[in-house]
PDB file of N, CA and C in Angstrom:
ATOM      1  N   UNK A   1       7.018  -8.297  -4.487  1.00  0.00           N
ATOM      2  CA  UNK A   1       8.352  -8.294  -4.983  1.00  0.00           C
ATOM      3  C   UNK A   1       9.213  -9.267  -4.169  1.00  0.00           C
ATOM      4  N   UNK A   2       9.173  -9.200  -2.625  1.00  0.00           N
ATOM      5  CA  UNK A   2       9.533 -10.393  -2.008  1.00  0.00           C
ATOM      6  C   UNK A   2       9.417 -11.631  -2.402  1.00  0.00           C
ATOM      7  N   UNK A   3       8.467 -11.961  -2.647  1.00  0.00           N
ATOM      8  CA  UNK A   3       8.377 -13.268  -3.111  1.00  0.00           C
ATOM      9  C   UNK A   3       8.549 -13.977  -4.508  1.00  0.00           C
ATOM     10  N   UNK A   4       8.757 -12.826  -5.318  1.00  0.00           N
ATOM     11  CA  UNK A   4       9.286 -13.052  -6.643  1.00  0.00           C
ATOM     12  C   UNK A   4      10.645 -12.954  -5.976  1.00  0.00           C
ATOM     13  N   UNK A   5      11.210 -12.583  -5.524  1.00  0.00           N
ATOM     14  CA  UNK A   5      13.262 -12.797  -5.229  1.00  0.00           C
ATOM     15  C   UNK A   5      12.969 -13.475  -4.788  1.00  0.00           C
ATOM     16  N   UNK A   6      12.132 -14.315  -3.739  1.00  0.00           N
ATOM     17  CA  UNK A   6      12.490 -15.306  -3.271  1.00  0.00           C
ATOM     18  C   UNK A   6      12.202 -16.802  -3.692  1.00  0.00           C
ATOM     19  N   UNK A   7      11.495 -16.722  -4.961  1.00  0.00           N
ATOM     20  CA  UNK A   7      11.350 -17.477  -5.956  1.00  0.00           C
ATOM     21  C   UNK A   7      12.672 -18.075  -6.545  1.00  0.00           C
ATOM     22  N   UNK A   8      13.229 -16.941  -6.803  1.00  0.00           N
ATOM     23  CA  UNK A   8      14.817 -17.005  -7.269  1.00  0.00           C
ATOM     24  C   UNK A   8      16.050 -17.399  -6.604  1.00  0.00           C
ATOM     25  N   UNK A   9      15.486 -16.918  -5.045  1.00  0.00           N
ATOM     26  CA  UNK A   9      16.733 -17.398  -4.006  1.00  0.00           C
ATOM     27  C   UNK A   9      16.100 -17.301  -2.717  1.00  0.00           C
ATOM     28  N   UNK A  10      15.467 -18.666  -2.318  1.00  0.00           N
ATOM     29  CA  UNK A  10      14.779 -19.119  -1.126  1.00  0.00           C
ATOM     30  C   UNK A  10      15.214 -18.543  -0.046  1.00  0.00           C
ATOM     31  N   UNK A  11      16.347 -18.950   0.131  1.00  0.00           N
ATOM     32  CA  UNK A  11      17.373 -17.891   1.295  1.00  0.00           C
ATOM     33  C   UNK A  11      17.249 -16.549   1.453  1.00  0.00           C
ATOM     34  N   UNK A  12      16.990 -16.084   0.270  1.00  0.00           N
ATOM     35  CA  UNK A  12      17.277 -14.166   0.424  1.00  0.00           C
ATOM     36  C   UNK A  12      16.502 -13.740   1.922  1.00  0.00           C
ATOM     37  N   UNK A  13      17.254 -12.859   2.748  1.00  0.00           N
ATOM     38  CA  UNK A  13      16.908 -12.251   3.704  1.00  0.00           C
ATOM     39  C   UNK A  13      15.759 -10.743   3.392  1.00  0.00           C
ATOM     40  N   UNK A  14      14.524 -11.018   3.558  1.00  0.00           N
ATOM     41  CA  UNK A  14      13.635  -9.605   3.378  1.00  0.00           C
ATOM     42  C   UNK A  14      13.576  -8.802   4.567  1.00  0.00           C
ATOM     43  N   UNK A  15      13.996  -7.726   4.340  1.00  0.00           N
ATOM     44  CA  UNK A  15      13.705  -6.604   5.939  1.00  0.00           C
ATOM     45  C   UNK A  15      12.392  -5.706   4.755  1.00  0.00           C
ATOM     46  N   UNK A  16      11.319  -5.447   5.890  1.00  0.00           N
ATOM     47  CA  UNK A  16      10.349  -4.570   5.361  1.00  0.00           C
ATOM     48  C   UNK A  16      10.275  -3.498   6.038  1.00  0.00           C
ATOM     49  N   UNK A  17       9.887  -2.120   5.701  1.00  0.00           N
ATOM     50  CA  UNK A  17       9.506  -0.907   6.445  1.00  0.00           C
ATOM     51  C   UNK A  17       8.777  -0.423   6.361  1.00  0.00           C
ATOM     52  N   UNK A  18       7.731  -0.351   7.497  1.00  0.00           N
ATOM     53  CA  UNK A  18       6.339   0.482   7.234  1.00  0.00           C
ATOM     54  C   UNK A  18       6.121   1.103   8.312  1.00  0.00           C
ATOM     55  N   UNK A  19       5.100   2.144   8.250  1.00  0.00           N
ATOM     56  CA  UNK A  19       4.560   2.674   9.047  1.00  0.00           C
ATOM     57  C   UNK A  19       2.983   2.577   9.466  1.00  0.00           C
ATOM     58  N   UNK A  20       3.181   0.857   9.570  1.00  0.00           N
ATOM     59  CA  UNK A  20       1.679   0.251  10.111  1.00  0.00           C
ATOM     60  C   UNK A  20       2.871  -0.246  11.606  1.00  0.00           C
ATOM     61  N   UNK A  21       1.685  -0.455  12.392  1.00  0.00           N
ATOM     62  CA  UNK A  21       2.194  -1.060  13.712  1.00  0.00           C
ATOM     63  C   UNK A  21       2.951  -2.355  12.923  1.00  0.00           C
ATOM     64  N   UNK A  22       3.863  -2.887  13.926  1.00  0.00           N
ATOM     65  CA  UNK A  22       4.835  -4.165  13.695  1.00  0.00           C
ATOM     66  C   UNK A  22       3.367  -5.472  14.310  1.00  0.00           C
ATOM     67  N   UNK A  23       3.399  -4.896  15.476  1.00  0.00           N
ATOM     68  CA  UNK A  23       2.821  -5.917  16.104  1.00  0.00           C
ATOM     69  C   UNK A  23       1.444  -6.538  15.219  1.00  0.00           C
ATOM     70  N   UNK A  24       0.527  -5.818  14.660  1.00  0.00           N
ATOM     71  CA  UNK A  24      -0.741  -5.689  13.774  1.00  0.00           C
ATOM     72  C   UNK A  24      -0.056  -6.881  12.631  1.00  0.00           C
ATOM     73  N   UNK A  25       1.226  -6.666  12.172  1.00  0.00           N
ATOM     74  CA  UNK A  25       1.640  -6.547  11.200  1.00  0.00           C
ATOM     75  C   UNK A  25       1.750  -8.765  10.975  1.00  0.00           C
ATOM     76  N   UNK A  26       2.820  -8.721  12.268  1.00  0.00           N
ATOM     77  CA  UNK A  26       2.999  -9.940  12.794  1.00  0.00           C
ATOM     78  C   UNK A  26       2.001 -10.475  13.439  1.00  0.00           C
ATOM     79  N   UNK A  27       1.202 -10.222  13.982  1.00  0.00           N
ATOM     80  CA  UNK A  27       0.375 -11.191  14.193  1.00  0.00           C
ATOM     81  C   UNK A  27      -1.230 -11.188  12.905  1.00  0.00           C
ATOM     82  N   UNK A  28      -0.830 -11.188  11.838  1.00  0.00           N
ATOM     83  CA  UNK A  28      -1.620 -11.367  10.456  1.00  0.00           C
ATOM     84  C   UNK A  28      -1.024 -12.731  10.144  1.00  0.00           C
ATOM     85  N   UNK A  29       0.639 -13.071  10.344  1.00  0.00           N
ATOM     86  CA  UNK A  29       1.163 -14.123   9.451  1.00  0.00           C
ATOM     87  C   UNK A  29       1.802 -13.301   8.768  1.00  0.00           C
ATOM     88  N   UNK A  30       2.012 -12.052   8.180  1.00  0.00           N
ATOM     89  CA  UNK A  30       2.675 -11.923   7.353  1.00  0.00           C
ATOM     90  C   UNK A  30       4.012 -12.465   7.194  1.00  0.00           C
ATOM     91  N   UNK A  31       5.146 -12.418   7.815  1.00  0.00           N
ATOM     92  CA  UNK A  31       6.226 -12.632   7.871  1.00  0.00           C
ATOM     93  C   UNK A  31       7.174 -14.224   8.146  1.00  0.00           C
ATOM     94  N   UNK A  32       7.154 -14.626   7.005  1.00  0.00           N
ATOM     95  CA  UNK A  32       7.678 -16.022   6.787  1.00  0.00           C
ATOM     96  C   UNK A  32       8.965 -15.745   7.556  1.00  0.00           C
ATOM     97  N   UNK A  33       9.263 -16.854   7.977  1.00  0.00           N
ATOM     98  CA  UNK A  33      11.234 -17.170   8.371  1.00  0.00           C
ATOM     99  C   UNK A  33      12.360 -16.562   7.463  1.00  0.00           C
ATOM    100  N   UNK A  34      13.003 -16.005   8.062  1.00  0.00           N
ATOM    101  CA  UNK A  34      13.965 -15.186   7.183  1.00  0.00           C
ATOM    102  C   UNK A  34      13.551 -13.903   6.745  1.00  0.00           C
ATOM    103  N   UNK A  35      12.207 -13.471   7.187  1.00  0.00           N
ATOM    104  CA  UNK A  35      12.115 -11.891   7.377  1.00  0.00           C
ATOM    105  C   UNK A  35      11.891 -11.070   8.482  1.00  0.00           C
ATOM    106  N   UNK A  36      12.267  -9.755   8.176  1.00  0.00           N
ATOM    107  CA  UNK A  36      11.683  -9.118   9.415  1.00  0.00           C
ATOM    108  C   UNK A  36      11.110  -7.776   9.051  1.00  0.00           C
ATOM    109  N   UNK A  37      10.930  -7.492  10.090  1.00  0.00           N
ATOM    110  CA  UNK A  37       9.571  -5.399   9.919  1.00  0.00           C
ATOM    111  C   UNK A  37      10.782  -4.926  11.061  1.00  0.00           C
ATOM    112  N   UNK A  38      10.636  -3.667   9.745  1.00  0.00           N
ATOM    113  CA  UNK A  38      10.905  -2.323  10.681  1.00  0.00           C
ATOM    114  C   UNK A  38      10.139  -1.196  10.538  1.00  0.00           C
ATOM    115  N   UNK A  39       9.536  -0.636  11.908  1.00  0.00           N
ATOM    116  CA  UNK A  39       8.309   0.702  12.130  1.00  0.00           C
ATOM    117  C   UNK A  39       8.981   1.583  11.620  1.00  0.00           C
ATOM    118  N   UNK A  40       8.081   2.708  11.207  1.00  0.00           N
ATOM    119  CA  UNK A  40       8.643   3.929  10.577  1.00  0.00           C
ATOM    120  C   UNK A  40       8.554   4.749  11.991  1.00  0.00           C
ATOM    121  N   UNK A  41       9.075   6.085  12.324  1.00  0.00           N
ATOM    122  CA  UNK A  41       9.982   6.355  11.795  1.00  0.00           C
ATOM    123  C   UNK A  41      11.080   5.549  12.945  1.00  0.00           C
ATOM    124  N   UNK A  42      12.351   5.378  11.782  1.00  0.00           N
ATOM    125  CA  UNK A  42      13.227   4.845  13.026  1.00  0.00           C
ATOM    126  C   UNK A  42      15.053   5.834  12.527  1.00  0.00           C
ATOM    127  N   UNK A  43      15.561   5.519  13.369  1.00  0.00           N
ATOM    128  CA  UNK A  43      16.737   6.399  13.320  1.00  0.00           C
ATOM    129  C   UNK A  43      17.764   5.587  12.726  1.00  0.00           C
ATOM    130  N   UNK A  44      18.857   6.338  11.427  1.00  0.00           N
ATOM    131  CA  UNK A  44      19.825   5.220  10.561  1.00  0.00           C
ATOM    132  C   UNK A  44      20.817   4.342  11.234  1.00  0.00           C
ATOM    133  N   UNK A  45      20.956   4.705  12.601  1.00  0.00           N
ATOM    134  CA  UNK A  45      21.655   3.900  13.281  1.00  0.00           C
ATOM    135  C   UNK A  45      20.744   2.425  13.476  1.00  0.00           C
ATOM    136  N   UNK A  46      19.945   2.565  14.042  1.00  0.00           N
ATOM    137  CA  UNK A  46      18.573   1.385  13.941  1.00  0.00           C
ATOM    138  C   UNK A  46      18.444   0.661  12.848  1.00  0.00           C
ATOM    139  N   UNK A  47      18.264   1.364  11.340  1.00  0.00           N
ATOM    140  CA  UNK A  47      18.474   0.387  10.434  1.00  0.00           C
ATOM    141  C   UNK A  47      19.928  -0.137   9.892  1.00  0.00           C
ATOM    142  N   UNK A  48      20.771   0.495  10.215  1.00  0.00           N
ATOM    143  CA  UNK A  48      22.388  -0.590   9.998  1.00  0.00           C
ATOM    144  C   UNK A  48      22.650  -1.366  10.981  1.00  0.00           C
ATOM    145  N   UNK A  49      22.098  -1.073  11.954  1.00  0.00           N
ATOM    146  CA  UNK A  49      22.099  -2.216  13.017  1.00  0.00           C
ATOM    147  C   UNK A  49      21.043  -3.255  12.438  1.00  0.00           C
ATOM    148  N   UNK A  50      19.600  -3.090  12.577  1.00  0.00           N
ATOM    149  CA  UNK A  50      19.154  -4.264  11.567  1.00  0.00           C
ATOM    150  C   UNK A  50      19.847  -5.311  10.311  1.00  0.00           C
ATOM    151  N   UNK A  51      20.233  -3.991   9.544  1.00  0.00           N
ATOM    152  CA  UNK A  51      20.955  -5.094   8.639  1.00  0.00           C
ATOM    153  C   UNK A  51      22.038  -5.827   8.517  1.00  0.00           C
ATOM    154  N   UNK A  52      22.597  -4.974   9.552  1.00  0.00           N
ATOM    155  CA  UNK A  52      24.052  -6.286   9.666  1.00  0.00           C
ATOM    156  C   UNK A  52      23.800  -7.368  11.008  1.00  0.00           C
ATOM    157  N   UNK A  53      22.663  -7.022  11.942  1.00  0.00           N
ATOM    158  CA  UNK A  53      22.281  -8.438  12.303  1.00  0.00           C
ATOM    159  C   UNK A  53      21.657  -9.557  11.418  1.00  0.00           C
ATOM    160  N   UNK A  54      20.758  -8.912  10.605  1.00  0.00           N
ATOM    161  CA  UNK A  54      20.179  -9.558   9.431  1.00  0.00           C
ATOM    162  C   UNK A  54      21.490 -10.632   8.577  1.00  0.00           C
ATOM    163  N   UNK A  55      22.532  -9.807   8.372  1.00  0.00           N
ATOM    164  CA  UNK A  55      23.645 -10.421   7.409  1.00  0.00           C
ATOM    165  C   UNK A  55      24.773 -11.511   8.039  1.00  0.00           C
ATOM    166  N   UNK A  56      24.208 -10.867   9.355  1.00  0.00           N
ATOM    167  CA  UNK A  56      25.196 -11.919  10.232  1.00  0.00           C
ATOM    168  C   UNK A  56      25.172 -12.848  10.616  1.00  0.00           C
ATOM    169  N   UNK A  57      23.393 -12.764  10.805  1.00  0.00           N
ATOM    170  CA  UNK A  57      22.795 -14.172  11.195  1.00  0.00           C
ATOM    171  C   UNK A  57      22.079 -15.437   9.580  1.00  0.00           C
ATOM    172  N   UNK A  58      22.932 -14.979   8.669  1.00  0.00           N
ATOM    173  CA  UNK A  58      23.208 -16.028   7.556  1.00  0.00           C
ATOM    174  C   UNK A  58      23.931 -17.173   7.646  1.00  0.00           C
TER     175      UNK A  58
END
């Protein structure tokens, strides 16, 4: 699905969330420029902090 939006808008910022290790995750390649991973479980303060660094750094 990422990459179909980003078909549409190169720029779009992807945050992903899983509950596979980050590190496993990133060192596959998965994660082109302009995305990032977040581990499960994490606390909602953690993810609004993600996303408005995410929005800020546009």
């Amino acid at each position: 699905m990422a990459d179909a939006a980003r078909e549409r808008r190169p720029d779009l910022k992807i945050l992903f969330m899983t509950g596979y290790s980050e590190n496993a995750t990133i060192a596959s390649g998965f994660l082109d420029p302009g995305m990032s991973m977040m581990t499960k479980p994490f606390a909602i303060d953690a993810l609004a902090t993600r996303i408005r660094n995410i929005i800020e750094a546009s």
